[in-house]
Protein backbone atom coordinates (compact mmCIF):
# COMPACT_ATOMS: atom_id res chain seq x y z
CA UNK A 1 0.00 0.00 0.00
CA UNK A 2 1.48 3.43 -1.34
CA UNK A 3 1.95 5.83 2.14
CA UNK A 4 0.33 8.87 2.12
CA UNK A 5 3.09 11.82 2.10
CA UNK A 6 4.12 15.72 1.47
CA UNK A 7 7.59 17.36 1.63
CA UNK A 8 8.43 20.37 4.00
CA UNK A 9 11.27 22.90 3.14
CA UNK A 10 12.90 25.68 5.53
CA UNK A 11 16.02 27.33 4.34
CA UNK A 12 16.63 25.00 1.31
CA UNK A 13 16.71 21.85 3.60
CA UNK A 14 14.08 19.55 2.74
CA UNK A 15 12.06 16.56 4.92
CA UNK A 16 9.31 13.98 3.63
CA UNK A 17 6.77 12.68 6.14
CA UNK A 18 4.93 9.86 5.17
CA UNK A 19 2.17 7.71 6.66
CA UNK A 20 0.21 4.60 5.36
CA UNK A 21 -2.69 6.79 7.52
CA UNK A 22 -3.47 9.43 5.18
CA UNK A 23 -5.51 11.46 8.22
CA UNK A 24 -2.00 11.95 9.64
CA UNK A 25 -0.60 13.33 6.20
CA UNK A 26 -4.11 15.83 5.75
CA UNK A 27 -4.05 16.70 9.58
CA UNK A 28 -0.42 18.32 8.96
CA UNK A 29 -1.09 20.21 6.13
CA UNK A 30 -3.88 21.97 7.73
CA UNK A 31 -1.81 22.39 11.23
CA UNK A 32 -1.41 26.08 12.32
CA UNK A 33 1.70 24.56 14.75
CA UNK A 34 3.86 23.52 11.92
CA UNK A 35 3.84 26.93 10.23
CA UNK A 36 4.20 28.44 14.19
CA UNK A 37 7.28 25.73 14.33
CA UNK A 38 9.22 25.24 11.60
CA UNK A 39 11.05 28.11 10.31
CA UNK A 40 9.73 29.38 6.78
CA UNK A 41 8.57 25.70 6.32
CA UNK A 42 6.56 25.75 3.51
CA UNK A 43 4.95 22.68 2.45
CA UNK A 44 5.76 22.07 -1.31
CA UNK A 45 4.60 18.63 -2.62
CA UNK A 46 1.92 15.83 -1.76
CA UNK A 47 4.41 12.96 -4.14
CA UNK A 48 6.78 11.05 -2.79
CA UNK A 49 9.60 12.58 -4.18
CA UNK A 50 13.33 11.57 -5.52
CA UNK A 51 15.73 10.44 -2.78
CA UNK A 52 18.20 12.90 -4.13
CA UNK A 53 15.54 16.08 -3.71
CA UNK A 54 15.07 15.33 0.36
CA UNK A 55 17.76 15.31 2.94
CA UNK A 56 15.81 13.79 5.60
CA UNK A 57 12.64 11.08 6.10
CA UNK A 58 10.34 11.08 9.10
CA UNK A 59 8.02 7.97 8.99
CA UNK A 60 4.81 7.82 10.58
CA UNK A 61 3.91 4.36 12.03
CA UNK A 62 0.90 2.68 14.28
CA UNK A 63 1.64 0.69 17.18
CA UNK A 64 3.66 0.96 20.63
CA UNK A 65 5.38 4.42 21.33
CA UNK A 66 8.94 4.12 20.55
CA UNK A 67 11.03 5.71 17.88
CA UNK A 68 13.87 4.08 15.44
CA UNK A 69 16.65 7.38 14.66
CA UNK A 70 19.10 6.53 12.56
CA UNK A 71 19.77 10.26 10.44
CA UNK A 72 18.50 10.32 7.74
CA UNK A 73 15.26 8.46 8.51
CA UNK A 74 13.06 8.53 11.89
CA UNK A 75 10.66 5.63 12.43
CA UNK A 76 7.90 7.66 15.05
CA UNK A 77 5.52 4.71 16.45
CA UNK A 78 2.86 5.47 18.08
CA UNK A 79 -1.32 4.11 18.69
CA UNK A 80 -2.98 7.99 18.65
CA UNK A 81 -2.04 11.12 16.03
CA UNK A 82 0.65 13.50 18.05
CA UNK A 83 1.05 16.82 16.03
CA UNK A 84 3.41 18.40 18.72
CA UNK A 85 5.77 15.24 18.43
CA UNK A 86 5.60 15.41 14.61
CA UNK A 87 6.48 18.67 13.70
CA UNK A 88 8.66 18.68 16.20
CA UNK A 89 10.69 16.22 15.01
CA UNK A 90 10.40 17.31 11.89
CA UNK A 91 12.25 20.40 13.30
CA UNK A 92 14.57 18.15 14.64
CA UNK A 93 15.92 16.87 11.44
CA UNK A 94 15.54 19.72 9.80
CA UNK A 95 18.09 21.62 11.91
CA UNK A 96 20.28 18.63 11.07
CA UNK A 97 19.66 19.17 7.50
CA UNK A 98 20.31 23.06 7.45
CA UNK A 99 23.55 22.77 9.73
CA UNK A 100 25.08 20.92 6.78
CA UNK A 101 24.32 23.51 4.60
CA UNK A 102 26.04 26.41 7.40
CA UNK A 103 22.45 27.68 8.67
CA UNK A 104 21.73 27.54 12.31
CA UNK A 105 18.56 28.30 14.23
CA UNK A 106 19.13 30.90 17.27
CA UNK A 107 16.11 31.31 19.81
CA UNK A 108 15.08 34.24 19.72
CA UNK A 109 13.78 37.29 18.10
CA UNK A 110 14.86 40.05 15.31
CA UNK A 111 14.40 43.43 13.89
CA UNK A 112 15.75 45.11 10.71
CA UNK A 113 17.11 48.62 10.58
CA UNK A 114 18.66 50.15 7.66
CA UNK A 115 18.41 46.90 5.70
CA UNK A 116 20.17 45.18 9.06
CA UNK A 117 19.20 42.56 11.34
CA UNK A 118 19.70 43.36 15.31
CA UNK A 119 19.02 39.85 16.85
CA UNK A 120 17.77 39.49 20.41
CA UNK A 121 18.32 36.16 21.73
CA UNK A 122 18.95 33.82 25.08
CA UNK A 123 18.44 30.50 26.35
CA UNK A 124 15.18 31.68 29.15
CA UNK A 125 12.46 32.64 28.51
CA UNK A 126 10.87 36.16 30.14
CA UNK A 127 14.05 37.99 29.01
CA UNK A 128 12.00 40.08 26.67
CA UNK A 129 12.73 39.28 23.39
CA UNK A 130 9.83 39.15 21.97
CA UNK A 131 8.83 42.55 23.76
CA UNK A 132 11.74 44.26 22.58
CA UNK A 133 11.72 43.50 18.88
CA UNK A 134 7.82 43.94 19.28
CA UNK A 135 8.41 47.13 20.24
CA UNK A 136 11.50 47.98 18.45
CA UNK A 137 9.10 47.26 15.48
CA UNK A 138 6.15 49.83 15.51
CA UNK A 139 9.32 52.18 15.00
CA UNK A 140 8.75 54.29 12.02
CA UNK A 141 12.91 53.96 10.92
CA UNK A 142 12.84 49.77 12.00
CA UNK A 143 10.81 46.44 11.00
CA UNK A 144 9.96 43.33 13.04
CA UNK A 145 11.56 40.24 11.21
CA UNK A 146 10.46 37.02 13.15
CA UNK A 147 10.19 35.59 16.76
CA UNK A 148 10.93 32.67 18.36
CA UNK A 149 13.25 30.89 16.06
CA UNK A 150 15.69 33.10 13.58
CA UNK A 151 17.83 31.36 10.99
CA UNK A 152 21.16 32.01 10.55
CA UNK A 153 23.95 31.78 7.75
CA UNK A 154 26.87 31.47 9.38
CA UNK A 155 29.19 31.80 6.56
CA UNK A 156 27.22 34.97 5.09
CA UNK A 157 26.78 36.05 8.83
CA UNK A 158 23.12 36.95 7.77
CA UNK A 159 19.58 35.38 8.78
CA UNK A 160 17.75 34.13 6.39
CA UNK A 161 14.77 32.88 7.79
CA UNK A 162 12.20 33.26 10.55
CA UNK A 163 9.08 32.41 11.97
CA UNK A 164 6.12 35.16 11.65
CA UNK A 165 4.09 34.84 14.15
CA UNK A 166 4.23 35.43 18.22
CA UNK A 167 2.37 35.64 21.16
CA UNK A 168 2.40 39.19 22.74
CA UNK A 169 1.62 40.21 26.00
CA UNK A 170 -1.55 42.57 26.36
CA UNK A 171 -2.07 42.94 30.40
CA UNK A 172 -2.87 39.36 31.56
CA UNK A 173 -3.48 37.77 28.14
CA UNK A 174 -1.12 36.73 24.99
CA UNK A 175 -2.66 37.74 21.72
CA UNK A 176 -1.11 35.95 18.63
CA UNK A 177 -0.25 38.43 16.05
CA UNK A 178 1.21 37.64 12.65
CA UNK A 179 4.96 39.45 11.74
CA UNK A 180 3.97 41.29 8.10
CA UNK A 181 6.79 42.45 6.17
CA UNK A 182 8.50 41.49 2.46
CA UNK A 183 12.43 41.14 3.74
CA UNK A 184 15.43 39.97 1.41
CA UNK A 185 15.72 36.45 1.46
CA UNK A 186 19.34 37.43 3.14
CA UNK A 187 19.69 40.21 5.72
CA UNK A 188 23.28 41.00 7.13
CA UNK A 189 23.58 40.78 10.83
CA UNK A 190 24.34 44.01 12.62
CA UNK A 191 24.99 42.76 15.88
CA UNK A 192 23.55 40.62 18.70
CA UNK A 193 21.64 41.93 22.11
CA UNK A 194 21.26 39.57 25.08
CA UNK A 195 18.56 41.78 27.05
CA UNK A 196 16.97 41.88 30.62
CA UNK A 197 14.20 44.12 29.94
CA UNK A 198 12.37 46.13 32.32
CA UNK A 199 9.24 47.76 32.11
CA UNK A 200 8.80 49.76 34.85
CA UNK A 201 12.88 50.37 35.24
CA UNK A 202 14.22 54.06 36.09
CA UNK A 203 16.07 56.07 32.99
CA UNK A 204 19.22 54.49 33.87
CA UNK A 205 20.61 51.81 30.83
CA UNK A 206 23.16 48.82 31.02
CA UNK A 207 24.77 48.65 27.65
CA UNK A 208 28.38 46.58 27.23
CA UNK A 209 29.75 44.63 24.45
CA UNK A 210 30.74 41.66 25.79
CA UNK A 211 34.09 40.31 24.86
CA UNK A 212 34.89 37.63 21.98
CA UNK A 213 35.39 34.75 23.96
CA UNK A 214 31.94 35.20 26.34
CA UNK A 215 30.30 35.26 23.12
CA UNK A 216 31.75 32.51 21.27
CA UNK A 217 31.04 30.63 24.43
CA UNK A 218 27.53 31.45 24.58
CA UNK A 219 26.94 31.23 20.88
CA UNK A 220 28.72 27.84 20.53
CA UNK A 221 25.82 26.89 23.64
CA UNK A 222 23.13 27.52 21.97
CA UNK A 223 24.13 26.16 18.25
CA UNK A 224 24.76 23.57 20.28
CA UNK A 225 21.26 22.83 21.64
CA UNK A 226 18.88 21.86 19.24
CA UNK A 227 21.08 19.67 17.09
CA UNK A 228 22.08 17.88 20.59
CA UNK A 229 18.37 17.55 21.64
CA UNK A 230 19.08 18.77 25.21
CA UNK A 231 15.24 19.61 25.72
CA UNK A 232 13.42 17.72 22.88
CA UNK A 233 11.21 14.81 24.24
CA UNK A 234 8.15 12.69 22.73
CA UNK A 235 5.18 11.05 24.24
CA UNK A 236 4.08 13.37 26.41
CA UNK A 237 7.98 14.32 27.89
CA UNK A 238 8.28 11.23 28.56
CA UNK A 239 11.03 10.00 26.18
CA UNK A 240 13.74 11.85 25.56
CA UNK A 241 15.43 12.39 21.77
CA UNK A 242 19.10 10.87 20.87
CA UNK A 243 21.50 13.46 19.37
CA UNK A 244 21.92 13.59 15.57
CA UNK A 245 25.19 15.56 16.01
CA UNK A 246 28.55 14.51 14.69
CA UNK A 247 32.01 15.45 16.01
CA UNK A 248 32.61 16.70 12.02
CA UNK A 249 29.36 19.36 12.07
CA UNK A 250 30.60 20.19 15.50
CA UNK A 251 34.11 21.16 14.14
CA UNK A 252 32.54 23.51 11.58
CA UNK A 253 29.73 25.03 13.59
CA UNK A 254 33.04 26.17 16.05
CA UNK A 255 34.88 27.43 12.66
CA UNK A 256 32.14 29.14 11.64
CA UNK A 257 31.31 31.38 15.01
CA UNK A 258 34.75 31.77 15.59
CA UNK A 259 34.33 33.77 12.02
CA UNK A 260 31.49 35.34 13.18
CA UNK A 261 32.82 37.19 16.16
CA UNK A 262 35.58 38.43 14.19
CA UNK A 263 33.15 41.34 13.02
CA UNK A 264 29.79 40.95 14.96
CA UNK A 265 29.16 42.40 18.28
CA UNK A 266 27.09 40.89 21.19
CA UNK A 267 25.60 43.58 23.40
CA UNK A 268 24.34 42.55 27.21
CA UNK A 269 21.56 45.46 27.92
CA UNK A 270 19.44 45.87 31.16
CA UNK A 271 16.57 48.94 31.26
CA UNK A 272 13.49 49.84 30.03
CA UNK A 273 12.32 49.39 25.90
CA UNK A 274 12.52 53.12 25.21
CA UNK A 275 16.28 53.18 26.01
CA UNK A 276 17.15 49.88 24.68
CA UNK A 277 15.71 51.03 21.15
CA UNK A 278 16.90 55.05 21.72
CA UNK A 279 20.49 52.84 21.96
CA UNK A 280 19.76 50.58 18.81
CA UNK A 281 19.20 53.76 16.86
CA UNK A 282 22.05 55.79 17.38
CA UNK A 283 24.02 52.19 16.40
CA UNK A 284 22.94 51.52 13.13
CA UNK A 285 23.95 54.34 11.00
């Protein structure tokens, strides 16, 4: 019996899912979490495609929970349809896929100015990404890119990819609100902000560059995290996710920061969103 199938791309890397249940393969092409997920994943084909056009295979199976990882291919068992495990590890091998290719995902959250991407990023969450390049954003002179997850070329020391879409904070609720904006499909990096924001904080501002090696070390971290599946678990949390990383990708992901710093900044900030931005501005010239 053919499987049931469609292709997802983000960033040029490519990943088939395929089921012999054809609800799974129609319940992910209408999910609002894979498009809130995957970077730019777009999905592109319902045929089973050419072995050569995909870099990766998740396949969808009924049965006991377990799953079968050997990169390229996933084997995801499981008795009841699981949309947060799927697209999740979709992600998964996805990263593994665009790491190859020098693109990295960065938590986190961006803003072009003057055709320049200021990324705001950090392993916790509450730091005020989101809030900063939120408000950064309604800024007549500067643009809100994505949120959440921000692709990076490494070797270009650009991003190049994003997801549009984030949950805001209005008062006590979160109100989902799309990111509109037509950006270059490659965006240079101006620098990097790791920010503390506080609303209610007095005028004064915390602004220094922090040195080469503290950012290496913290970049290196979080490239680090996703390929390593240091959070990423399935079946409710309950299993966690074997590392698809090898000792070769991790040699080039440490080349390929250690280029970065040579010409890109990382800023540590604490104060309140009208001086963080007031700073931004009189940066990017």
């Amino acid at each position: 019996m053919l499987k049931s199938s469609l292709v997802i791309k983000s960033a040029g890397a490519a990943i088939e899912i395929s089921s012999q249940n054809k609800k799974d393969i129609v319940k992910l092409k209408k999910s609002t979490f894979l498009k809130r997920y995957i970077p730019d994943g777009q999905i592109v084909t319902d045929m089973v495609m050419d072995q050569k056009k995909v870099d990766c295979r998740l396949v969808l199976h009924g049965g006991s929970e377990k799953l079968k990882l050997n990169y390229p291919q996933a084997d995801y068992y499981t008795k009841k349809y699981n949309e947060k495990d799927i697209v999740s590890l979709a992600e998964y091998l996805l990263e593994r896929a665009r790491q190859e290719r020098g693109i990295f995902c960065v938590h986190g959250s961006a803003c072009v100015v003057n055709d320049q991407a200021i990324i705001f990023w950090g392993g916790a969450s509450g730091m005020g990404k989101t809030s900063l390049s939120h408000d950064l954003g309604r800024k007549q002179w500067a643009k809100w890119y994505g949120d959440e997850k921000i692709l990076i070329d490494l070797r270009r020391k650009t991003v190049c990819g994003r997801v549009a879409t984030a949950y805001i904070k209005n008062g006590q609720k979160n109100i989902y609100q799309s990111i509109i904006g037509n950006f270059s499909p490659s965006i240079p990096i101006a620098f990097f902000v790791y920010p503390f924001l506080f609303k209610n904080s007095n005028d004064r501002l915390t602004w220094v560059r922090w040195p080469k090696e503290k950012f290496y070390w913290h970049l290196f971290e979080e490239l680090n995290r996703k390929i390593r599946a240091t959070s990423r678990r399935l079946f409710n949390n309950q299993e966690p996710i074997m590392p698809i990383d090898t000792i070769e990708l991790a040699r080039r992901r440490n080349v390929l920061i250690r280029g970065l710093i040579k010409t890109i900044p990382c800023y540590y900030t604490v104060g309140n969103s009208h001086l963080i931005c007031g700073k931004i501005k009189s940066l990017i010239k």
